[in-house]
N, C-alpha and C. Protein backbone atom coordinates (compact mmCIF):
# COMPACT_ATOMS: atom_id res chain seq x y z
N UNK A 1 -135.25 37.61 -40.89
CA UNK A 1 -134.55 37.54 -39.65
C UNK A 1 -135.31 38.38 -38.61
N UNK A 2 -135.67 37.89 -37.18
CA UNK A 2 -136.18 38.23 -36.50
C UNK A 2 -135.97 39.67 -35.71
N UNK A 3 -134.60 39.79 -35.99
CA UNK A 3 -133.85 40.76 -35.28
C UNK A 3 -134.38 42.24 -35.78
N UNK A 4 -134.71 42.17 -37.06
CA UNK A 4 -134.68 42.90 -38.37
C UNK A 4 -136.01 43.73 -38.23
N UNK A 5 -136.70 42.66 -37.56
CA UNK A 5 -138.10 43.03 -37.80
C UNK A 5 -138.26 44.45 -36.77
N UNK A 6 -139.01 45.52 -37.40
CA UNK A 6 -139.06 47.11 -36.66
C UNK A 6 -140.34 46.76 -35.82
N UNK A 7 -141.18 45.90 -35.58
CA UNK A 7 -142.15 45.73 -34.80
C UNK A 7 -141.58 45.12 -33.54
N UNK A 8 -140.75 44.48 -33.53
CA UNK A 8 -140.33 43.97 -32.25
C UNK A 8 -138.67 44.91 -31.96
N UNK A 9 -138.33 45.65 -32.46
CA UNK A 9 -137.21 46.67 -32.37
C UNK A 9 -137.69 47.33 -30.41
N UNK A 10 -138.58 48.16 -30.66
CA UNK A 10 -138.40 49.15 -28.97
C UNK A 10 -138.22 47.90 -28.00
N UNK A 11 -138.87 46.82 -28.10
CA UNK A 11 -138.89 46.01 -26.73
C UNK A 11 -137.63 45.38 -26.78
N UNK A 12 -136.78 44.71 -27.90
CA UNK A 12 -135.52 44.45 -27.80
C UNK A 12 -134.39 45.48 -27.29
N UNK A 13 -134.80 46.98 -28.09
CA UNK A 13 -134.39 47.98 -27.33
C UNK A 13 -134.65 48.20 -25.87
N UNK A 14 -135.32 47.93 -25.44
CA UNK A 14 -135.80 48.01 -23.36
C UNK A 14 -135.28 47.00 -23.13
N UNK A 15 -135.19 45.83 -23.39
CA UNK A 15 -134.31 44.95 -22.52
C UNK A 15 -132.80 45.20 -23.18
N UNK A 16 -132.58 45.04 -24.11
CA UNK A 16 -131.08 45.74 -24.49
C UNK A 16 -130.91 46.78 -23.10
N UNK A 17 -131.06 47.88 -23.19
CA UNK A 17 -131.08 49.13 -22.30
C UNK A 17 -131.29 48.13 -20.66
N UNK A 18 -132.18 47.84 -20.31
CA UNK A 18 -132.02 47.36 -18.94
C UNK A 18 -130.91 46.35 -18.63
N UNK A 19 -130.55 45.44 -19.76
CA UNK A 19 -129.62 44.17 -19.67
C UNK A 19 -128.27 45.26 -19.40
N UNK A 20 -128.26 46.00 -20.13
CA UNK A 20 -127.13 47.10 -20.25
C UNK A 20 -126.64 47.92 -19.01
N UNK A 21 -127.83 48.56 -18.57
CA UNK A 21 -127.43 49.30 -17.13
C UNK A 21 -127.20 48.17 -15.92
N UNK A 22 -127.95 47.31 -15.82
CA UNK A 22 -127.79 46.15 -14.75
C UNK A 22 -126.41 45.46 -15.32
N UNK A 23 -125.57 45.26 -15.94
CA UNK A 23 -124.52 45.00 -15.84
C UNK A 23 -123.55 46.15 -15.70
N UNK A 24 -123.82 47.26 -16.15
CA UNK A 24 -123.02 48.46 -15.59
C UNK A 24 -123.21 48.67 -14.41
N UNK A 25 -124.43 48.48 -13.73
CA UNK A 25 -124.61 48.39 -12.24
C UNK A 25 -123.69 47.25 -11.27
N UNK A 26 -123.86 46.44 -12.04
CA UNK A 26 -122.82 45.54 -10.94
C UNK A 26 -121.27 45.20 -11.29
N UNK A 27 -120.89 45.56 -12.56
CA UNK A 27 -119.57 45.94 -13.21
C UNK A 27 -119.18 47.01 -12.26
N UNK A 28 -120.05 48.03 -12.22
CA UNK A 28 -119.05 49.07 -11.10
C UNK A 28 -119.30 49.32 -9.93
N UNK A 29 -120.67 48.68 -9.39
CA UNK A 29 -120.44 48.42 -7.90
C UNK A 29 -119.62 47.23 -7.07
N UNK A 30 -119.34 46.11 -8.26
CA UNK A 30 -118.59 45.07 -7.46
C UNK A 30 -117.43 44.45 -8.08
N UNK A 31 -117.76 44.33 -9.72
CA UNK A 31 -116.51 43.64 -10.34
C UNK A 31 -115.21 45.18 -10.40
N UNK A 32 -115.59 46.02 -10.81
CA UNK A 32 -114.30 47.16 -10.79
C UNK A 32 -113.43 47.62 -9.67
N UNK A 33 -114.44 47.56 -8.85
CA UNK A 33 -113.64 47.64 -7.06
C UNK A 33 -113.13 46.74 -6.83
N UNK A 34 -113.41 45.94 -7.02
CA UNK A 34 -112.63 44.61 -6.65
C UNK A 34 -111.04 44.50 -7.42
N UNK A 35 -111.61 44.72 -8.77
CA UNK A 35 -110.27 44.86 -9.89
C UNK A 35 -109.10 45.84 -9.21
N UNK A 36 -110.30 46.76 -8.89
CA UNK A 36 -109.50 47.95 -9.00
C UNK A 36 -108.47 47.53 -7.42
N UNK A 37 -109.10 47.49 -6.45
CA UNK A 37 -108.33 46.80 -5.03
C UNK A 37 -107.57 45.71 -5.43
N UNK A 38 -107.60 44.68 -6.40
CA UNK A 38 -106.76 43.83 -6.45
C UNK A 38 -105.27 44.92 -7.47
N UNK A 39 -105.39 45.46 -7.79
CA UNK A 39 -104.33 46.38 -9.06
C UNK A 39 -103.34 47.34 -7.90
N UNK A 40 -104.32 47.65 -6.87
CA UNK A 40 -104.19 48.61 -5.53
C UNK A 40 -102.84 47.43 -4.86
N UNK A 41 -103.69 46.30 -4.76
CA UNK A 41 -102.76 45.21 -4.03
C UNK A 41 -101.19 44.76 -4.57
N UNK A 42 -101.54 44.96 -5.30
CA UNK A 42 -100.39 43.91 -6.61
C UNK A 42 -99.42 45.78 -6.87
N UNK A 43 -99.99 46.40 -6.91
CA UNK A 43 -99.06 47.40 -7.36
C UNK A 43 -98.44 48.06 -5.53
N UNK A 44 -98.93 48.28 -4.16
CA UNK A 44 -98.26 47.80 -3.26
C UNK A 44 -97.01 46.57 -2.85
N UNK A 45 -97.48 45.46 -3.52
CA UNK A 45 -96.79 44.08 -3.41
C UNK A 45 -95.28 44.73 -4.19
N UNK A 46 -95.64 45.02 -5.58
CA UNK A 46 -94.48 45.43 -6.28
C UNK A 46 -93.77 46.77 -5.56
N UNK A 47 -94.21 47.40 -5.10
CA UNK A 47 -93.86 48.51 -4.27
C UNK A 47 -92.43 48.05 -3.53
N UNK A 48 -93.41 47.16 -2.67
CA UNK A 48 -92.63 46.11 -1.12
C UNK A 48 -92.03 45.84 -1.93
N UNK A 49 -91.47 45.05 -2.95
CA UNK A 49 -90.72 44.54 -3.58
C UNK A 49 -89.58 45.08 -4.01
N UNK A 50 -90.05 46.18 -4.61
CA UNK A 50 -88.65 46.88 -5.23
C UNK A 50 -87.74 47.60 -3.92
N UNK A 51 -88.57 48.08 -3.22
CA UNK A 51 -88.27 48.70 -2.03
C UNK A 51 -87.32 47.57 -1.07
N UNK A 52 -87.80 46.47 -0.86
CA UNK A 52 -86.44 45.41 -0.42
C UNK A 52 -85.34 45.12 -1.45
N UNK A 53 -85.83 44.73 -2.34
CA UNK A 53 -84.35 44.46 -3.60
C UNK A 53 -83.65 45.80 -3.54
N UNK A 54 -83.82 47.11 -3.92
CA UNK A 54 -83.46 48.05 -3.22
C UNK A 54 -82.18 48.23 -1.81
N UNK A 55 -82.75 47.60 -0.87
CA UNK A 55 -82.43 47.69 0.48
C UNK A 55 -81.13 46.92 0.24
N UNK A 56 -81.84 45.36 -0.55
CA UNK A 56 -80.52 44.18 -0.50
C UNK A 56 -79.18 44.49 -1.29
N UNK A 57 -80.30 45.67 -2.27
CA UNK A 57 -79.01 46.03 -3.35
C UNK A 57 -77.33 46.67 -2.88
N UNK A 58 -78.36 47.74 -1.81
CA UNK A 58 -77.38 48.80 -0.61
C UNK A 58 -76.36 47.79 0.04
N UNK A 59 -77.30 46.98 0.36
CA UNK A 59 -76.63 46.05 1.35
C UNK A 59 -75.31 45.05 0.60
N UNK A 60 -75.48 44.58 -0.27
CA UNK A 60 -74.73 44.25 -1.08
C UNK A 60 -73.45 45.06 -1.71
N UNK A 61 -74.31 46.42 -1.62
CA UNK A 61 -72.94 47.57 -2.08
C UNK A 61 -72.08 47.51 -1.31
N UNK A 62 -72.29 47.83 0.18
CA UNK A 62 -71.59 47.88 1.26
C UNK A 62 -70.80 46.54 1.42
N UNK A 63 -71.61 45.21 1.19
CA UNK A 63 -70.47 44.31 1.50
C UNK A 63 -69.34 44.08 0.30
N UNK A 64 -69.40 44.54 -0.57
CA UNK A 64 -68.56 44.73 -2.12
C UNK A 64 -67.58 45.90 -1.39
N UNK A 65 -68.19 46.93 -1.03
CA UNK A 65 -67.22 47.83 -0.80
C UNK A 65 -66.01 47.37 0.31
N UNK A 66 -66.47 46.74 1.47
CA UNK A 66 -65.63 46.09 2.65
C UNK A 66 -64.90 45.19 2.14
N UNK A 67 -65.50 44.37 1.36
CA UNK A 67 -64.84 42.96 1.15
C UNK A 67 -63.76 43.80 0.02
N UNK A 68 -63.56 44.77 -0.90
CA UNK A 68 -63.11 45.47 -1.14
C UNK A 68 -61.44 46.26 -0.48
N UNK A 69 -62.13 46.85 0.60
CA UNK A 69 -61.42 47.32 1.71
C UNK A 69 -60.63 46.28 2.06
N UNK A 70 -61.13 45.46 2.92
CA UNK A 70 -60.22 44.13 3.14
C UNK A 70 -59.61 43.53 2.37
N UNK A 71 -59.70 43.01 0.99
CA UNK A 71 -58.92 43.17 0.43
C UNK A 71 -57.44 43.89 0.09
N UNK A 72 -57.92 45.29 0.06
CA UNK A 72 -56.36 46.19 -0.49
C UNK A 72 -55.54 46.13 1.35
N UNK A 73 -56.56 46.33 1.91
CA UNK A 73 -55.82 46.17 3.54
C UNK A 73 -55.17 44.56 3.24
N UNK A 74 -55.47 43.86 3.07
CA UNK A 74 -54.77 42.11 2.89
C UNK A 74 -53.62 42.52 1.80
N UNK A 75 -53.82 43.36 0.86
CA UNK A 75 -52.88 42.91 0.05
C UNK A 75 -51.77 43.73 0.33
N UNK A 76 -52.20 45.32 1.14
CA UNK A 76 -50.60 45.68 1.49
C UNK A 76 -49.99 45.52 2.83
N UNK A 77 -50.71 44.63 3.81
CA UNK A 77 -50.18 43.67 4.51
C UNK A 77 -49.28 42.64 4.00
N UNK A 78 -49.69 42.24 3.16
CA UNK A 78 -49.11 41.23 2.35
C UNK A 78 -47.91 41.85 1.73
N UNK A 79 -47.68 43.00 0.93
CA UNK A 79 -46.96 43.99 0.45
C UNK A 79 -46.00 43.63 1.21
N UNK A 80 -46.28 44.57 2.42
CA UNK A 80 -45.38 45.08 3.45
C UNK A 80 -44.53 43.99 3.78
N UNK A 81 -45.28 42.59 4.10
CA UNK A 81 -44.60 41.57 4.52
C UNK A 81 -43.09 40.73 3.81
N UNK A 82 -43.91 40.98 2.54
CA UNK A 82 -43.04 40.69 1.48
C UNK A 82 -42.11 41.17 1.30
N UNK A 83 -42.17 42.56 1.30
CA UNK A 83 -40.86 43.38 1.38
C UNK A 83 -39.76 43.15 2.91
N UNK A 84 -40.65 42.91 3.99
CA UNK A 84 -39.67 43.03 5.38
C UNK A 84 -39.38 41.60 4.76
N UNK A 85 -39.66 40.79 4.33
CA UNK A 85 -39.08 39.20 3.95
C UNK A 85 -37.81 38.98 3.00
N UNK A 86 -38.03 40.11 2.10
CA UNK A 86 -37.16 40.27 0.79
C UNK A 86 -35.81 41.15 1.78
N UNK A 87 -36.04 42.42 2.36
CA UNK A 87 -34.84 43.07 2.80
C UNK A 87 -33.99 41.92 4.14
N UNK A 88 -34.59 41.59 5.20
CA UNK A 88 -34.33 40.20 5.89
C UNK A 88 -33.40 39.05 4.55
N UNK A 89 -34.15 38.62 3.93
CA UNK A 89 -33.24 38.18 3.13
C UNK A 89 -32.06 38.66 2.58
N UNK A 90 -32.27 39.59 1.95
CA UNK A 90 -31.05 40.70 1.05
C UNK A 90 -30.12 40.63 2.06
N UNK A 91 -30.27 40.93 3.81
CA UNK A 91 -29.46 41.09 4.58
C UNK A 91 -28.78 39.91 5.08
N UNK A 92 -28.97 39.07 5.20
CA UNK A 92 -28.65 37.47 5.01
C UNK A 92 -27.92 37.11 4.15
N UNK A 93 -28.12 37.81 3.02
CA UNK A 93 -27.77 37.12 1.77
C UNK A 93 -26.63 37.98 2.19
N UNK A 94 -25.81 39.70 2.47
CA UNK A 94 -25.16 40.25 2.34
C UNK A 94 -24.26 40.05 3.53
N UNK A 95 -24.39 39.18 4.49
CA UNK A 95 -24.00 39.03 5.26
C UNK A 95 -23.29 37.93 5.03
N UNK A 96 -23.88 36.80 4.41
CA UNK A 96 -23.06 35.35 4.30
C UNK A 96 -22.07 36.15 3.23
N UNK A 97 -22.23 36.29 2.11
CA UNK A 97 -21.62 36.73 1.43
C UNK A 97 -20.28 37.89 1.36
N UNK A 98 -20.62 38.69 2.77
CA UNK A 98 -19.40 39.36 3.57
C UNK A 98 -17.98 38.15 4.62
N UNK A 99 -19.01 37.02 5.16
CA UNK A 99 -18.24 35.90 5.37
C UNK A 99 -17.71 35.01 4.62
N UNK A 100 -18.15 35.24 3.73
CA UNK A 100 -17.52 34.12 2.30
C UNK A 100 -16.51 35.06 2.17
N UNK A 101 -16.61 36.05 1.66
CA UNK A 101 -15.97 37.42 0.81
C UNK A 101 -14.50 37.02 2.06
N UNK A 102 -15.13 37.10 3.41
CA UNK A 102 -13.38 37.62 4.44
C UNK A 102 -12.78 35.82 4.75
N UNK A 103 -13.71 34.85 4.39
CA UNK A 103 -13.16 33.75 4.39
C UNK A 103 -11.83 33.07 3.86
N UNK A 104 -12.71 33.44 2.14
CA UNK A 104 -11.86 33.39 1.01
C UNK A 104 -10.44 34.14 0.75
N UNK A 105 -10.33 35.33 1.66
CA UNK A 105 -9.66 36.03 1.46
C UNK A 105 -8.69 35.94 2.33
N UNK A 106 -8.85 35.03 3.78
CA UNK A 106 -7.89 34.55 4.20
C UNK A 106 -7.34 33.08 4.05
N UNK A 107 -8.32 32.48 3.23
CA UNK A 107 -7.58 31.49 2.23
C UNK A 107 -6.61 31.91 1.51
N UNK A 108 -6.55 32.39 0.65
CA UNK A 108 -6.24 32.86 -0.18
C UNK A 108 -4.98 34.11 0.47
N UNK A 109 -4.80 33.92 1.46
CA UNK A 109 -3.56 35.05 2.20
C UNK A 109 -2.83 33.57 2.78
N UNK A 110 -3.87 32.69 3.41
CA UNK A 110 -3.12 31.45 3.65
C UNK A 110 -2.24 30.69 1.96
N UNK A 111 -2.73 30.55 1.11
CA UNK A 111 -2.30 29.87 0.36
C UNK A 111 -1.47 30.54 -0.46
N UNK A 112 -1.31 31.99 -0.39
CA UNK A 112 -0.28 32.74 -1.11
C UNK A 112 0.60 32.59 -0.03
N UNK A 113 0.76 32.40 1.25
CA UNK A 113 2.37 32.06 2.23
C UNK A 113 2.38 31.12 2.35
N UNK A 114 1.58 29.80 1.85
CA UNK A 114 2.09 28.22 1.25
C UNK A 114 2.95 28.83 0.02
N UNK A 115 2.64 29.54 -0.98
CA UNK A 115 3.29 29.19 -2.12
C UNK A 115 4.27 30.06 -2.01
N UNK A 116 4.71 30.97 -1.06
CA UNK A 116 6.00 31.90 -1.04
C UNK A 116 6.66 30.84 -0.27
N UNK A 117 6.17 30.06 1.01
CA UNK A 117 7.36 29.17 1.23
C UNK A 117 7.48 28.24 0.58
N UNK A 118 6.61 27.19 -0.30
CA UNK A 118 7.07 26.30 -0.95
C UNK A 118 7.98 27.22 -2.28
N UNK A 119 7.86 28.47 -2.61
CA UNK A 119 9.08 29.25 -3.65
C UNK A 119 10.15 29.00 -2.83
N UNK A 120 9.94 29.52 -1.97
CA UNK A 120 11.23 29.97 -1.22
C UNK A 120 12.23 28.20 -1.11
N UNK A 121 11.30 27.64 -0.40
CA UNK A 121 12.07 26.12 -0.92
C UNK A 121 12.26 25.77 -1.79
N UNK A 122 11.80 25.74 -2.96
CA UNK A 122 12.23 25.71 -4.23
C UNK A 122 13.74 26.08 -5.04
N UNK A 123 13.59 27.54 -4.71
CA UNK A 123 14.57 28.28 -4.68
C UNK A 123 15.96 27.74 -4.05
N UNK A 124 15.95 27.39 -2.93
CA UNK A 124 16.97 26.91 -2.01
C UNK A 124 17.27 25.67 -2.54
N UNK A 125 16.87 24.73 -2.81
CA UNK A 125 16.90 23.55 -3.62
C UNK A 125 17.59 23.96 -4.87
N UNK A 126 16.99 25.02 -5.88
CA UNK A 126 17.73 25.18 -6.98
C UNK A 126 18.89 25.65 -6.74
N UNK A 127 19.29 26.68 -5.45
CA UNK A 127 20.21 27.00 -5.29
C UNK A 127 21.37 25.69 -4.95
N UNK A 128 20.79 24.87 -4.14
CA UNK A 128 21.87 23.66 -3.73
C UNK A 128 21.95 22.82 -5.23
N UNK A 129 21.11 22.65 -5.83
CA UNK A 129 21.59 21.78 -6.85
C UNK A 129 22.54 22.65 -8.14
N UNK A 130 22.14 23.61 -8.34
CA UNK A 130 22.99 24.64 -9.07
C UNK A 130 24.09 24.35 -8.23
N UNK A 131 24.50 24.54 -6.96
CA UNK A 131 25.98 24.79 -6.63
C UNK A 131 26.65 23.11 -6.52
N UNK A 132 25.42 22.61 -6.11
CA UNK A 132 26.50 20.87 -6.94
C UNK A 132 26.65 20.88 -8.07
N UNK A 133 25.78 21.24 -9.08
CA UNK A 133 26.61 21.17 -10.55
C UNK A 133 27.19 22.26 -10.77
N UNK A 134 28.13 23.01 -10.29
CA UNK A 134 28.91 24.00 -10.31
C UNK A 134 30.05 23.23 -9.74
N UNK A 135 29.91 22.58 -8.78
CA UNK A 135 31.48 21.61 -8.50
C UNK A 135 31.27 20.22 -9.27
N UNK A 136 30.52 20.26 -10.09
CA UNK A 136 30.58 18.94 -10.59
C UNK A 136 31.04 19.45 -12.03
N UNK A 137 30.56 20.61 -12.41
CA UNK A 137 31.08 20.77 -13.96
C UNK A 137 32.74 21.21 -13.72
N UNK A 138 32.89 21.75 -12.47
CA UNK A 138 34.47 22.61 -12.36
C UNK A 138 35.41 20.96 -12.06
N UNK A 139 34.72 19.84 -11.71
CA UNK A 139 35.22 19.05 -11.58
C UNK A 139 35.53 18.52 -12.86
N UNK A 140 34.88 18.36 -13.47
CA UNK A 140 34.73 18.01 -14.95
C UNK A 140 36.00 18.66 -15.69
N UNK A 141 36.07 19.94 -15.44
CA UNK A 141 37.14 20.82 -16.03
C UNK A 141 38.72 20.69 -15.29
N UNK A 142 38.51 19.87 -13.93
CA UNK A 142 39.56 19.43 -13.67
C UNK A 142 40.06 20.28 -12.50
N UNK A 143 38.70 20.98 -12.27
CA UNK A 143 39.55 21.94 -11.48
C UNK A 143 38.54 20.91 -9.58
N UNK A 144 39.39 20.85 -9.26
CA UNK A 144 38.72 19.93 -7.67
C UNK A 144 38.98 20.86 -6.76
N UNK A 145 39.41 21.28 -6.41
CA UNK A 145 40.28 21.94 -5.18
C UNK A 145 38.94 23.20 -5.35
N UNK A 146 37.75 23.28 -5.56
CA UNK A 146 36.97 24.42 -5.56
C UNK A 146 35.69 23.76 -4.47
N UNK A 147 35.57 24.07 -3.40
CA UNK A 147 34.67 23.43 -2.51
C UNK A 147 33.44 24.41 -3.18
N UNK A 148 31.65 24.12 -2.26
CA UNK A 148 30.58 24.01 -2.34
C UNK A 148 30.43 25.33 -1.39
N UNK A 149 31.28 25.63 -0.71
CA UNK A 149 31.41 26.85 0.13
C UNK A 149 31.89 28.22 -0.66
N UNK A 150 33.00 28.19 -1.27
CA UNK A 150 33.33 29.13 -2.20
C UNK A 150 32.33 29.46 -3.23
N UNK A 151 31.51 28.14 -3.98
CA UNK A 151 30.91 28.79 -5.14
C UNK A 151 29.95 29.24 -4.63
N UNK A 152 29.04 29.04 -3.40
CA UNK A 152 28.05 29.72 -2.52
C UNK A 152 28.45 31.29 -2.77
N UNK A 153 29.43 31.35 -1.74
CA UNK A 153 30.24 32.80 -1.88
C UNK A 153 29.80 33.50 -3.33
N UNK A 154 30.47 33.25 -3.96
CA UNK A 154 30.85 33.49 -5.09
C UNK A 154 29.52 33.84 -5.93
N UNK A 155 28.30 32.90 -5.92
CA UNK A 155 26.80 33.55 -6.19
C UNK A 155 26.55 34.35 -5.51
N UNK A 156 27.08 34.57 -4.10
CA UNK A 156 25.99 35.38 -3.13
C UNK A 156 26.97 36.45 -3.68
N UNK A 157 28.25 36.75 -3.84
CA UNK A 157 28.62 37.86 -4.48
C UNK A 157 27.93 38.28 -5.68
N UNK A 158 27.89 37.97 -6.51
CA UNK A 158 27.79 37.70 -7.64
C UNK A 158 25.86 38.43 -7.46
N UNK A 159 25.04 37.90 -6.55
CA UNK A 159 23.69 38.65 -6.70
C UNK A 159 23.77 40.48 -5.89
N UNK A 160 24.88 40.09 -5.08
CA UNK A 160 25.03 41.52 -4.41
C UNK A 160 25.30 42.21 -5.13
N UNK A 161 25.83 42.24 -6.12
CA UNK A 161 25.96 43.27 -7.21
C UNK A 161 25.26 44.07 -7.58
């Protein structure tokens, strides 16, 4: 193998060695700067980058926090409303219910002096028919000569007791 051979070794060694520095020569006068400015670029870019997502993040906090705010502000608006809606009602409700309550209650004063005068007629009726069969049974017994006037009397005594 050619490589092997120690007679041709130093001159493979000198161009080895020159092939060697001339690519270290232009590896770091042009390809590494370049690398290196593009790494410069890209790690700026990411910079800008995080630095706005960042910004949007804030920005986002703040509208979470408002929309937030507005919220509990909506909901004890809403609260509040609910409640002036509910007591408004309650008072409505306590109000018909005070007119029912004094309605009923003069129904009910009306229809208890229907039923004391329809007693009371009642009464008077039982009283007249009680005192016809009081001259109808005394008739029976033979006794006639007792008018509808006397046995009147004669109960109304008779409760004065």
């Amino acid at each position: 193998m050619p490589q092997l051979d120690f007679s041709v070794f130093p001159s493979q060694f000198f161009w080895l060695t020159i092939c060697f520095f001339t690519l270290l020569f232009i590896m770091s006068k042009f390809i590494i700067p370049k690398l290196g400015e593009m790494i410069n670029l890209r790690k700026e870019k990411i910079d800008s980058e995080l630095a706005t997502a960042e910004r949007l993040k804030k920005q986002v906090e703040e509208g979470i926090e408002r929309y937030e705010t507005a919220l509990r502000e909506a909901s004890q608006k809403a609260n509040l409303a609910l409640q002036k809606t509910k007591d408004e009602l309650n008072d409505t409700v306590n109000r018909k219910q005070s007119d029912l309550a004094a309605r009923l209650n003069a129904e009910i004063a009306q229809g208890e002096q229907r039923i004391e005068a329809a007693k009371s007629k009642a009464l008077q009726k039982i009283e007249e028919a009680s005192v016809d069969l009081a001259v109808d049974v005394l008739a029976k017994f033979g006794i006639s000569k007792v008018s509808a006037d006397k046995v009147r009397k004669t109960i109304a005594g008779l409760e004065g007791e």
